[in-house]
C-alpha atoms as a PDB file:
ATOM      1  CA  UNK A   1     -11.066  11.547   8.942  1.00  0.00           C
ATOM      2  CA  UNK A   2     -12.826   9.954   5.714  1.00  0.00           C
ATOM      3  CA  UNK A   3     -11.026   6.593   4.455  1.00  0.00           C
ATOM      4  CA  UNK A   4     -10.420   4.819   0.809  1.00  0.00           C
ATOM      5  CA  UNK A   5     -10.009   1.154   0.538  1.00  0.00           C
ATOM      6  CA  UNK A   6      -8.425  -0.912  -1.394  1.00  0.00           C
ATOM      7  CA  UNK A   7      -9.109  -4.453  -0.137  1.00  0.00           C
ATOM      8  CA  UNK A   8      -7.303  -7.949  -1.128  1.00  0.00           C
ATOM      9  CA  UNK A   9      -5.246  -6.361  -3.787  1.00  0.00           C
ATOM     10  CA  UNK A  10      -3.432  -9.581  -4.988  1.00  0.00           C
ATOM     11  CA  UNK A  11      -0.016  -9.845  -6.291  1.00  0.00           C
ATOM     12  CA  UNK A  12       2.438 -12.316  -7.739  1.00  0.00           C
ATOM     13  CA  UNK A  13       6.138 -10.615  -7.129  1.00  0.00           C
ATOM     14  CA  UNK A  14       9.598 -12.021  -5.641  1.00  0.00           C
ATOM     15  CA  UNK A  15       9.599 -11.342  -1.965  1.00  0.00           C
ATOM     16  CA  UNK A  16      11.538 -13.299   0.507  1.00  0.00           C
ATOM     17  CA  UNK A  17      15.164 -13.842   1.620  1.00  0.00           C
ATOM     18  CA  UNK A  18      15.936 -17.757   1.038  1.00  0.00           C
ATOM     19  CA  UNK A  19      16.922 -18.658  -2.916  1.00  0.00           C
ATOM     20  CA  UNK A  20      13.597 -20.803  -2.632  1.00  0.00           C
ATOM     21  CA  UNK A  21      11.459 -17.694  -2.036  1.00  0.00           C
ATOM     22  CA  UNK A  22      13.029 -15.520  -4.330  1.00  0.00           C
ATOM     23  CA  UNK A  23      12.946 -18.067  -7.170  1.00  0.00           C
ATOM     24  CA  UNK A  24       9.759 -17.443  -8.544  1.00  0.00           C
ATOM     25  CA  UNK A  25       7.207 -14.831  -8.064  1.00  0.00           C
ATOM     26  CA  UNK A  26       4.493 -15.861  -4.902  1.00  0.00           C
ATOM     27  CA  UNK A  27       1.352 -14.244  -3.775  1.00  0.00           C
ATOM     28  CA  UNK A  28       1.398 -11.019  -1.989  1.00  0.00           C
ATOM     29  CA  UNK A  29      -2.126 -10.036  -0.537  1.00  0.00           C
ATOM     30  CA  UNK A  30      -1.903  -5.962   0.253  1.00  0.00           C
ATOM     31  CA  UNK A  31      -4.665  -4.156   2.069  1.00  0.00           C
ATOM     32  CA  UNK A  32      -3.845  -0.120   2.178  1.00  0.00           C
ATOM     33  CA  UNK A  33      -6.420   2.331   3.826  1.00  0.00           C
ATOM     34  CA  UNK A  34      -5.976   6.148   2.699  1.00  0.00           C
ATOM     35  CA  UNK A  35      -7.001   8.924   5.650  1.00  0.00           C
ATOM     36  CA  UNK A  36      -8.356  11.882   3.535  1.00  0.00           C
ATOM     37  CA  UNK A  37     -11.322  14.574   3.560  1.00  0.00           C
ATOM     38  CA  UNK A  38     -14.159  13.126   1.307  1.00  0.00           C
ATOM     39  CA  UNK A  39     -15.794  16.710   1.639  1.00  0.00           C
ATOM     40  CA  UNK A  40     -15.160  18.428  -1.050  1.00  0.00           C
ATOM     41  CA  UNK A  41     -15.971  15.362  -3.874  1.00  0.00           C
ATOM     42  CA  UNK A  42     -18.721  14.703  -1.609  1.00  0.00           C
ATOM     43  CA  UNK A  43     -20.072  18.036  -2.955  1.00  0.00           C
ATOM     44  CA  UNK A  44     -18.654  18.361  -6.674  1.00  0.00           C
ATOM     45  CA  UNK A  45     -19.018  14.715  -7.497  1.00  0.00           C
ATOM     46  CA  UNK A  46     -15.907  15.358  -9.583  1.00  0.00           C
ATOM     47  CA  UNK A  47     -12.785  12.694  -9.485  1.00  0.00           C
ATOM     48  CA  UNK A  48      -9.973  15.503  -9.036  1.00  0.00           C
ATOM     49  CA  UNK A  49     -11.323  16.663  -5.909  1.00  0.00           C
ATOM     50  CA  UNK A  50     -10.612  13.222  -4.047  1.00  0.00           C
ATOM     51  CA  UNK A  51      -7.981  10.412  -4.127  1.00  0.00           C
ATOM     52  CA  UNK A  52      -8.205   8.168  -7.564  1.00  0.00           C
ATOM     53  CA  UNK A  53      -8.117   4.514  -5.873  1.00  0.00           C
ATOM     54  CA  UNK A  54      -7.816   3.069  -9.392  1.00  0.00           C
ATOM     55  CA  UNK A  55      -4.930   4.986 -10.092  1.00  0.00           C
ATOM     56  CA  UNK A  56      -3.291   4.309  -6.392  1.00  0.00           C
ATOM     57  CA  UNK A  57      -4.483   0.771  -6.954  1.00  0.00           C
ATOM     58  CA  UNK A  58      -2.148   0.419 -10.265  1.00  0.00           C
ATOM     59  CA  UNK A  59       1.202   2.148  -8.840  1.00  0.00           C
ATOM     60  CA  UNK A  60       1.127  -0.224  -5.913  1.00  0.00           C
ATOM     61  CA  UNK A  61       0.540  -3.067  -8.301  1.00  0.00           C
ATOM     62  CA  UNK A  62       3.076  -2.282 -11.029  1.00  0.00           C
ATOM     63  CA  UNK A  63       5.454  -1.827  -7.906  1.00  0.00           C
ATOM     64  CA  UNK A  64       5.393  -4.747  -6.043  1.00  0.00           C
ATOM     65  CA  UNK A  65       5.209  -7.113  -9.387  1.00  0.00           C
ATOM     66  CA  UNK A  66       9.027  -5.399 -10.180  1.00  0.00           C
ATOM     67  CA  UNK A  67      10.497  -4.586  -6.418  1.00  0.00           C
ATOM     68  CA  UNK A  68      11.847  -7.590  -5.408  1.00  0.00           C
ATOM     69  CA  UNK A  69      12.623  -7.152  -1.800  1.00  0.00           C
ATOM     70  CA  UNK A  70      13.376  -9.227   1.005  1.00  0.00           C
ATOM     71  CA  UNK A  71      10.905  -8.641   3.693  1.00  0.00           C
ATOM     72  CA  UNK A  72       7.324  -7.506   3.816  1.00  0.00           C
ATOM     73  CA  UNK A  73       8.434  -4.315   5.939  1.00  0.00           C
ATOM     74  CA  UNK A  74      10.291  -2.859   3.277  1.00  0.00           C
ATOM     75  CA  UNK A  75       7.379  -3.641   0.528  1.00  0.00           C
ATOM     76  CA  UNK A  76       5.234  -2.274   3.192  1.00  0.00           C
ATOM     77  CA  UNK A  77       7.434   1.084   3.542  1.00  0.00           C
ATOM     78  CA  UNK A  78       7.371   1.749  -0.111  1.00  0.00           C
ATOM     79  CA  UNK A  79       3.764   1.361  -0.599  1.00  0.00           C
ATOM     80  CA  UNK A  80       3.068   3.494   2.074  1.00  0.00           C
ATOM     81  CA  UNK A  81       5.255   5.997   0.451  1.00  0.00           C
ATOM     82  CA  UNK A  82       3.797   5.485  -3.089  1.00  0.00           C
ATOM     83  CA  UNK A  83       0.520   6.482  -1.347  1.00  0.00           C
ATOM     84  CA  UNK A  84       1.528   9.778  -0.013  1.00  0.00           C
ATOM     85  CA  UNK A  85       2.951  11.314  -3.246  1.00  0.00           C
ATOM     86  CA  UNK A  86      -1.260  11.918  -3.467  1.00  0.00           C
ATOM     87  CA  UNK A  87      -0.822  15.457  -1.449  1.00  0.00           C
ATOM     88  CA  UNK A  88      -4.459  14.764  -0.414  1.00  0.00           C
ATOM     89  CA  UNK A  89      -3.838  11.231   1.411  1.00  0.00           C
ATOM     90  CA  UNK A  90      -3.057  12.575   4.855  1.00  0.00           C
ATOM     91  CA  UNK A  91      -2.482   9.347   6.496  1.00  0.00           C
ATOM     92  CA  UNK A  92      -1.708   5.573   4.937  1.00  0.00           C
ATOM     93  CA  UNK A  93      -2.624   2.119   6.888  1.00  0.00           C
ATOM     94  CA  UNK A  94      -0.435  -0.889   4.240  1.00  0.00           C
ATOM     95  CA  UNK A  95      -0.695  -4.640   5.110  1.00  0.00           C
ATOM     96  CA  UNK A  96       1.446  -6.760   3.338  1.00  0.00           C
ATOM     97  CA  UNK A  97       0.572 -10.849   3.951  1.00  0.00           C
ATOM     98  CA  UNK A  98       1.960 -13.656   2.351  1.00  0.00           C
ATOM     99  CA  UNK A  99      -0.084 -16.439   2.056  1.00  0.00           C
ATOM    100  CA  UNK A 100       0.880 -19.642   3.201  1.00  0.00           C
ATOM    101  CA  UNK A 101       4.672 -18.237   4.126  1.00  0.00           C
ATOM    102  CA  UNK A 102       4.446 -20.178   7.409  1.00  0.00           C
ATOM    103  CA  UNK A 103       3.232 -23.748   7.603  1.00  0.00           C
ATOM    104  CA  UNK A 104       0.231 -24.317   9.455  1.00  0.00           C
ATOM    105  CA  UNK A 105      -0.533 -20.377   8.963  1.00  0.00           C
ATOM    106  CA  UNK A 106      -2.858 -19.277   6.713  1.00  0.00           C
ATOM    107  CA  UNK A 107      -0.818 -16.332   6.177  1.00  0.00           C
ATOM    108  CA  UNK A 108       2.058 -13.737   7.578  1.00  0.00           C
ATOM    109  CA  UNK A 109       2.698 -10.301   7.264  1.00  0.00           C
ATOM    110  CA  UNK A 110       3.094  -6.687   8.335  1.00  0.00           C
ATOM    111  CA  UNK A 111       0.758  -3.745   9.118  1.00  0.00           C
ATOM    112  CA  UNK A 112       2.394  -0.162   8.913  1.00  0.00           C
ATOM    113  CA  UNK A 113       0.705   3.492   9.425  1.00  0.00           C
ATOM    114  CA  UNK A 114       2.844   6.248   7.898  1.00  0.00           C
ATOM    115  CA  UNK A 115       1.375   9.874   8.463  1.00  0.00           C
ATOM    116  CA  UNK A 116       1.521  12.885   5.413  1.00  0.00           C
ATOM    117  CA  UNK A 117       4.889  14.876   6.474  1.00  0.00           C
ATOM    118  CA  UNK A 118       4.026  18.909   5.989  1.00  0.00           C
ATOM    119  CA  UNK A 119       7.098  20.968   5.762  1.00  0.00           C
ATOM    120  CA  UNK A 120       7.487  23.418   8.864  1.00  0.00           C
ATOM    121  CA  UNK A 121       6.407  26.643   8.026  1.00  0.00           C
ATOM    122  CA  UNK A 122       9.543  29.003   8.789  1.00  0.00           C
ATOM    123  CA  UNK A 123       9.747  31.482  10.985  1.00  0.00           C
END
């Protein structure tokens, strides 16, 4: 399976569960890998046939900036979710990090796969 990249995304939101945390926004670094078949843009060279990383790039940003959740799992979940509303991203790798969240650690965080769910065809 063909992969998109988006690497180092940074972004300031609230994440965190002490009042200290939650205070003020803090950096959240999110890497997300999309599974999909390249084949067909490969071919046309046309940017409906593939996944549009810009676009995917700007719904996770816009999203984490506003969420406001407590742990990096749940951020994690939802971008993995935002990613597979694109019918053609099969198959989503998200890592969430914050930097610096654990002294003497450059940085903490999460790494979640979440697979495209087909509806079974009836019988």
């Amino acid at each position: 399976m063909d992969q998109i990249f988006i690497k180092d995304l940074l972004v300031r939101g609230v994440i965190g569960v002490t009042e200290a945390e939650r205070a003020q926004p803090q950096d959240i670094l999110i890497n997300v890998l999309l599974y999909t078949d390249t084949r067909e843009v490969g071919s046309s060279d046309r940017l409906e046939d593939t996944v549009n990383y810009r676009t995917i790039a700007k719904t996770i940003f816009a999203h984490t900036e506003k969420a406001s959740r407590h742990t990096v799992e749940a951020l994690a979940a939802d971008i993995a979710h935002l990613c597979l509303q694109d019918p053609k991203v099969e198959r989503v790798q998200v890592r969430v990090e914050k930097p610096g969240a654990v002294r003497f650690s450059r940085t903490v965080g999460v790494e979640i796969e979440r697979l495209q769910e087909h509806p079974q065809d009836s019988p």
